[in-house]
Protein backbone atom coordinates (compact mmCIF):
# COMPACT_ATOMS: atom_id res chain seq x y z
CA UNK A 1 31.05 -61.83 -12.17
CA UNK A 2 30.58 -62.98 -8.71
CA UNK A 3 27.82 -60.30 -7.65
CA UNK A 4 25.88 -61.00 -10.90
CA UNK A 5 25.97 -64.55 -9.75
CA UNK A 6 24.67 -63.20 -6.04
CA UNK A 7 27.56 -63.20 -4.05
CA UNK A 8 27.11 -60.52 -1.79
CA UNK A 9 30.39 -60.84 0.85
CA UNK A 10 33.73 -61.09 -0.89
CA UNK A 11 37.09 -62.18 1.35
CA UNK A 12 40.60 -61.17 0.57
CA UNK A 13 43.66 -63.54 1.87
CA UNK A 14 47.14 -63.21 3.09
CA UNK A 15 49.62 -61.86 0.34
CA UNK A 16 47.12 -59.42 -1.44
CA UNK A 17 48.32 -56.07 -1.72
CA UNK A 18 47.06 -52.25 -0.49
CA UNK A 19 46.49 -51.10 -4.04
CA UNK A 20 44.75 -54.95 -4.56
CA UNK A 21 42.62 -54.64 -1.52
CA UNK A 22 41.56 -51.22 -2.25
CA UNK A 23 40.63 -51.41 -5.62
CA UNK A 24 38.43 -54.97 -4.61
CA UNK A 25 36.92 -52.98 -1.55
CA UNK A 26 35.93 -50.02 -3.74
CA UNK A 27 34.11 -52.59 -6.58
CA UNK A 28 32.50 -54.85 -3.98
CA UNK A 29 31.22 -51.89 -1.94
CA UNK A 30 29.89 -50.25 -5.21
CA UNK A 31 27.75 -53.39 -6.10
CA UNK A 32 26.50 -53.26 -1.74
CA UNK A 33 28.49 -56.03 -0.91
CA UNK A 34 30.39 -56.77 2.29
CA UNK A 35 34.24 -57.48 2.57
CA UNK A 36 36.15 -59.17 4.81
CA UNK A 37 39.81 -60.20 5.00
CA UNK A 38 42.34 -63.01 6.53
CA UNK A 39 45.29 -60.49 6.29
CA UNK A 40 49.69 -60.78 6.40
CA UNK A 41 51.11 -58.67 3.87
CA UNK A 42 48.01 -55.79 4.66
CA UNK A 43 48.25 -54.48 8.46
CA UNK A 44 44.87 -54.24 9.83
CA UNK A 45 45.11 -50.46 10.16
CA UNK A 46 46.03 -49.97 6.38
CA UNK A 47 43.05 -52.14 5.46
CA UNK A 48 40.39 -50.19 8.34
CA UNK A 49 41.91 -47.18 6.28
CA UNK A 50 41.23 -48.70 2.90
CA UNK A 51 37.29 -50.00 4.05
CA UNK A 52 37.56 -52.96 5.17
CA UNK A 53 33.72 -54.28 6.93
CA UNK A 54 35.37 -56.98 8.89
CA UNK A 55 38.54 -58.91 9.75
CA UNK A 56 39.38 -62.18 10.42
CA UNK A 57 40.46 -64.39 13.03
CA UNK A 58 40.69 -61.47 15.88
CA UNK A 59 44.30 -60.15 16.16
CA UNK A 60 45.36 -63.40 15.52
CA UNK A 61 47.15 -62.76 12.32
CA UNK A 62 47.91 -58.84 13.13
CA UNK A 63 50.82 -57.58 11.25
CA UNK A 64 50.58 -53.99 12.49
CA UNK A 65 52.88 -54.56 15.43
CA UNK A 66 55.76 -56.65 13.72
CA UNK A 67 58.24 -53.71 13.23
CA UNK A 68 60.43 -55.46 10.79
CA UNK A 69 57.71 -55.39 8.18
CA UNK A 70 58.25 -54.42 4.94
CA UNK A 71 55.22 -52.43 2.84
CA UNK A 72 52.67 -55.10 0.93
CA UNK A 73 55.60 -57.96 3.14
CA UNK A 74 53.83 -61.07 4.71
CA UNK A 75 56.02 -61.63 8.01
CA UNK A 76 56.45 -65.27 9.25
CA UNK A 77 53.63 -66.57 11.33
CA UNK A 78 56.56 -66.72 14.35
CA UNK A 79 57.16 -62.87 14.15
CA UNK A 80 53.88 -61.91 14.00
CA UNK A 81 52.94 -63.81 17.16
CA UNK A 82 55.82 -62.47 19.05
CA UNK A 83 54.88 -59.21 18.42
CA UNK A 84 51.49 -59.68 19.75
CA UNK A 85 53.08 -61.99 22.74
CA UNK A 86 55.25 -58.31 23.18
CA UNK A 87 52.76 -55.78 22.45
CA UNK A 88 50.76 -53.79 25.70
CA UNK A 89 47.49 -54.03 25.31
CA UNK A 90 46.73 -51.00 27.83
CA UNK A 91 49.60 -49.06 25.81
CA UNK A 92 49.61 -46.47 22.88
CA UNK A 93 50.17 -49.26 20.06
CA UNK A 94 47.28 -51.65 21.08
CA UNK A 95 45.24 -48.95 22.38
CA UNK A 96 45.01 -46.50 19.08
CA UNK A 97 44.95 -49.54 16.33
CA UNK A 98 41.19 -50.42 18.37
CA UNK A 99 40.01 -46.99 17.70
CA UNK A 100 41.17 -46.69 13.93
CA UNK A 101 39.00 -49.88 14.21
CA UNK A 102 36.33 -48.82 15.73
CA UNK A 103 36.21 -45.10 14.14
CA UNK A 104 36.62 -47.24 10.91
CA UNK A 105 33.22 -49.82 11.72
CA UNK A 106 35.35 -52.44 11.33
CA UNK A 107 34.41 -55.51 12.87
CA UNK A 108 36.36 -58.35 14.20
CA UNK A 109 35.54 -62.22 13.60
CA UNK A 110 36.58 -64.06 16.52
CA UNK A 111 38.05 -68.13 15.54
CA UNK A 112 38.87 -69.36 19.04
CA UNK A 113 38.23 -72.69 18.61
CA UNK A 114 41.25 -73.47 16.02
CA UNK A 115 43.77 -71.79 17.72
CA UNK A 116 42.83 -73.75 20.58
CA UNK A 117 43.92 -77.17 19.04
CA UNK A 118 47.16 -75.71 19.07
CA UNK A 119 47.54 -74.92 22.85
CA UNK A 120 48.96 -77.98 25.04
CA UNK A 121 46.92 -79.13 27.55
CA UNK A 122 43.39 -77.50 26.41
CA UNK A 123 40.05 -79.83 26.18
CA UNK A 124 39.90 -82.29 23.41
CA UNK A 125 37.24 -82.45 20.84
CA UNK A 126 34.00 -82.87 22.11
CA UNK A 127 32.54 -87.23 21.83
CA UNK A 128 30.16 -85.58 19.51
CA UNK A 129 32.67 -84.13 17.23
CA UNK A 130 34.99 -86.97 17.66
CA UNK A 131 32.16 -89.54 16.41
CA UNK A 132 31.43 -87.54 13.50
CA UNK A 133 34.52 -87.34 12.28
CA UNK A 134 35.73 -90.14 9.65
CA UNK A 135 38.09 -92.74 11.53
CA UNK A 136 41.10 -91.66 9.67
CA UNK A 137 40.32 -87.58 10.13
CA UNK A 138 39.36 -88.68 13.85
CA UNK A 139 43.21 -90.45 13.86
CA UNK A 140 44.88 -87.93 12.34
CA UNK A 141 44.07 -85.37 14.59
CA UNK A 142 44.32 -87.62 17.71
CA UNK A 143 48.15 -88.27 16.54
CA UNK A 144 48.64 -84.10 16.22
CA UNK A 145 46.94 -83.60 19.43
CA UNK A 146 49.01 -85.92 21.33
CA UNK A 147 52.33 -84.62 20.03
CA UNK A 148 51.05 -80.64 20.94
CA UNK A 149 50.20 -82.02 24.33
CA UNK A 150 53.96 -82.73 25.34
CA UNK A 151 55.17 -79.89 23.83
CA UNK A 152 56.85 -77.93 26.73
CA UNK A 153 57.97 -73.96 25.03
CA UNK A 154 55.07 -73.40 22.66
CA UNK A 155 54.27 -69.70 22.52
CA UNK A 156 50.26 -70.69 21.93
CA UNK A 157 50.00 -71.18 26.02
CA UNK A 158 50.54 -68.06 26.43
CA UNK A 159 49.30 -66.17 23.20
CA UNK A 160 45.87 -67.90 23.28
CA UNK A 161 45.19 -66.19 26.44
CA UNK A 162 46.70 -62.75 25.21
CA UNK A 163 44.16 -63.42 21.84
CA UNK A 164 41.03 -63.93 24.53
CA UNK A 165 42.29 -60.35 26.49
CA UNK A 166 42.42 -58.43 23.10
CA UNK A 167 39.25 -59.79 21.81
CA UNK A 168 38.00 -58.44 25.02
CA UNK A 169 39.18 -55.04 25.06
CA UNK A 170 38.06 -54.66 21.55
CA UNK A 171 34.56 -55.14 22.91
CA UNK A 172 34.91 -53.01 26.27
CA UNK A 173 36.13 -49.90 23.87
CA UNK A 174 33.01 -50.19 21.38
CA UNK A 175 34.15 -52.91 18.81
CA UNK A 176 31.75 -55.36 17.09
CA UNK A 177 33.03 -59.05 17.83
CA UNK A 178 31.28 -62.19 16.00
CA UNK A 179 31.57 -65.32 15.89
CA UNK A 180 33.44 -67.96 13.76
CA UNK A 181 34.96 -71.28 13.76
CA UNK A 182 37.36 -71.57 10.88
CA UNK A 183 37.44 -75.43 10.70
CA UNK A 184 41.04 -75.29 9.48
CA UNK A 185 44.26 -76.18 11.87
CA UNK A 186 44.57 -79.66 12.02
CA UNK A 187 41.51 -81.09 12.39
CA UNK A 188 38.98 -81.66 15.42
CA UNK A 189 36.83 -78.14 14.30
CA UNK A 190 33.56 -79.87 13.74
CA UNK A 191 30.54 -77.64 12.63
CA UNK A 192 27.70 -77.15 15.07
CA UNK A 193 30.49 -78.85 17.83
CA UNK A 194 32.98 -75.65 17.20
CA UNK A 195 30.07 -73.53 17.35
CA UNK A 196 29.27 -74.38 20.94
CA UNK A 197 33.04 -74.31 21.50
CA UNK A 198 33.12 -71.23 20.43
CA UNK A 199 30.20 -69.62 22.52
CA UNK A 200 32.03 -71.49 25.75
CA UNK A 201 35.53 -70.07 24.84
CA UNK A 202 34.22 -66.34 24.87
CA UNK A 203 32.76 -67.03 28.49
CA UNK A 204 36.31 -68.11 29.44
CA UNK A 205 37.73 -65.09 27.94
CA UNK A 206 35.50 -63.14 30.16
CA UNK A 207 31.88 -62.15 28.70
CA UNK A 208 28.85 -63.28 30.12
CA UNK A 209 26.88 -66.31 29.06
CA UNK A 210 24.53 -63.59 27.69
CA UNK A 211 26.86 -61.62 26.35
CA UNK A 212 28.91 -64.53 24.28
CA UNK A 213 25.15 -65.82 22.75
CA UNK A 214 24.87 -62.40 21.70
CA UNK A 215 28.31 -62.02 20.31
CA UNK A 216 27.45 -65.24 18.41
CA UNK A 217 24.22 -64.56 16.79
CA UNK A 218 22.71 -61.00 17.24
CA UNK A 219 26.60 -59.17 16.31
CA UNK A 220 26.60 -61.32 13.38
CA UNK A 221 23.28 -60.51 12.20
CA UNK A 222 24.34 -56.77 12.79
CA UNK A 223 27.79 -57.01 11.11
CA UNK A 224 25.68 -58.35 7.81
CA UNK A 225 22.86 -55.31 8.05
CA UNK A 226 20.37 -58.19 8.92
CA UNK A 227 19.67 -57.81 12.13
CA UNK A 228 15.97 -56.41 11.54
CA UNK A 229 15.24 -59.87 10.17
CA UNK A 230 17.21 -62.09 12.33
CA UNK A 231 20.04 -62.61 15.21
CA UNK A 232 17.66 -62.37 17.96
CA UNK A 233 13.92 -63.60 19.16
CA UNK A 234 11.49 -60.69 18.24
CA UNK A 235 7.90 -60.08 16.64
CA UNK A 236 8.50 -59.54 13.00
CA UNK A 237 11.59 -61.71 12.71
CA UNK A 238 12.41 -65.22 11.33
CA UNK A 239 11.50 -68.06 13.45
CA UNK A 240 15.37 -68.76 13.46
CA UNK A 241 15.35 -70.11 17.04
CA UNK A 242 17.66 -73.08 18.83
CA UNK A 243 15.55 -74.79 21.14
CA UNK A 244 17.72 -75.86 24.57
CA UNK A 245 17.48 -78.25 27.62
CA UNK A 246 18.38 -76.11 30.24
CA UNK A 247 19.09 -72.17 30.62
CA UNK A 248 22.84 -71.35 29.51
CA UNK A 249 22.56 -67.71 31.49
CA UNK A 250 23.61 -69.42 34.66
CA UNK A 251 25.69 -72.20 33.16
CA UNK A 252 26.77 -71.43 29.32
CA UNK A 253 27.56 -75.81 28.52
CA UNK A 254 23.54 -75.92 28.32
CA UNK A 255 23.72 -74.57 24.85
CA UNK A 256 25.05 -78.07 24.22
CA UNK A 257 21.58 -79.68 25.10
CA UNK A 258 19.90 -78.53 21.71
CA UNK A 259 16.49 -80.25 21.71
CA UNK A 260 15.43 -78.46 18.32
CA UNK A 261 16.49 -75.80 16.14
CA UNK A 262 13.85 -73.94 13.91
CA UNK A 263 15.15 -72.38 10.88
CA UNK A 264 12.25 -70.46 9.08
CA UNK A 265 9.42 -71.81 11.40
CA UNK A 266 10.76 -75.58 10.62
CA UNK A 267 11.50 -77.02 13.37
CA UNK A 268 14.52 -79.84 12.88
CA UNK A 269 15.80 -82.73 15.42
CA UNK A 270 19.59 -82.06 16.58
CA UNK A 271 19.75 -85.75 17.32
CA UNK A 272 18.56 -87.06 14.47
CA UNK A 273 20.57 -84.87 12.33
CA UNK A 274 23.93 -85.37 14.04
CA UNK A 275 23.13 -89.22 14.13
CA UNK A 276 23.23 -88.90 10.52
CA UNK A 277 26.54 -87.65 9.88
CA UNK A 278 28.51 -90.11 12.05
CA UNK A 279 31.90 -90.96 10.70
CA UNK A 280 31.39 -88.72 7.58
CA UNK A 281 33.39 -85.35 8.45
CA UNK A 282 36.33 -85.09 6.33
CA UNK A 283 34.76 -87.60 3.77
CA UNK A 284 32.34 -85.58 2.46
């Protein structure tokens, strides 16, 4: 129904099953659409296996390394991020789910930004972001942040980093990482803000400026079979183009300074556009 409508992406979630997922990969595939997944009860190896495009969230919400895990069994968020917290990334586990990956063509969607909001002691939400947001979204996440900033044992300080490393190794052994924002959690993922965010968080995690702006547009145009039309600045290609004060190759927070972003050859004022949705995030 959907693909006669023109959907052409499809997403599975957390408690679908293998015969499920393979049966909805097989009918999107055969009407050339793309399929991605936010798995649990699915490892990300059974779903490369079954043809998955793309997965969500990076290894995030891998269950392949909880060892307690039951066939077509969601584990609880806890174990699955103490298996990761356990798991060597330079050893045999880590190491051979990449290539089934990889040898697979399955890429990875990379949601930094959310998990983020979860780790004590990380930036807040940009003024911009903050400003859009409606004053009691804007509260209610202030009152969340504030009680993750005293918390002393979460396992996020030290699993965000982990997240950044495998994100990166996925990339050094061939993978094909994009960029996302998922403005879920708690609050505070504004779009446009998270975008930036999100460009900024794969330079901390170790990529170049230029390599994180081309994580975040040209991979994404590639993961989508696009990128002859758009992702990157060429003759031929829509005028898709963000127009910046500065040059973010030495200093990646100048994508912040957007001047103008063209989308088709029209060109549109950031300021004037975020001016206009002041207090109205998480109203409408």
């Amino acid at each position: 129904y959907w693909a006669d409508e023109g959907v052409d992406s499809f997403k599975a979630y957390t408690m679908i099953s293998r015969a499920e997922l393979g049966a909805a990969i097989e009918e999107a595939h055969s009407r050339g659409s793309k399929f991605t997944a936010h798995l649990c009860s699915v490892t990300y190896r059974e779903a490369a296996e079954l043809g998955v495009d793309n997965l969500e969230h990076g290894f995030a919400v891998s269950s392949d390394f909880v060892t307690s895990k039951g066939p077509d069994e969601c584990p609880s968020g806890s174990a699955i991020q103490e298996s990761l917290l356990a798991v060597d990334i330079n050893g045999p586990e880590f190491q051979e789910l990449v290539r089934i990956l990889i040898a697979n063509e399955v890429a990875l969607t990379s949601t930094l930004p959310v998990f983020e909001t979860f780790v004590p002691g990380r930036p807040p939400a940009s003024d911009g972001a903050l400003d859009a947001m409606a004053v009691e979204a804007r509260e209610s996440y202030l009152r969340r942040r504030a009680r993750i900033a005293v918390q002393e044992d979460s396992r996020w300080s030290e699993l965000f980093g982990k997240l950044m490393e495998m994100e990166r190794a996925f990339v050094a052994a061939g993978g094909l990482l994009t960029t996302g924002t998922d403005p879920t959690g708690y609050g505070g993922i504004v779009a446009g803000f998270s975008n930036w965010r999100a460009v900024e968080l794969h330079v901390e995690s170790g990529f170049t400026p230029l390599e994180a702006i081309r994580i975040a547009t040209l991979n994404g145009a590639q993961y989508l079979g696009m990128d002859d039309r758009i992702g990157s600045i060429a003759v031929g290609k829509l005028a898709d183009m963000v127009v910046v004060l500065g040059n973010p190759a030495p200093d990646i927070n100048d994508i912040e300074n957007v001047e103008l972003v063209f989308k088709g050859g029209v060109g549109f004022d950031s300021r004037r556009l975020f001016e206009s949705v002041k207090g109205t995030v998480g109203i409408r």
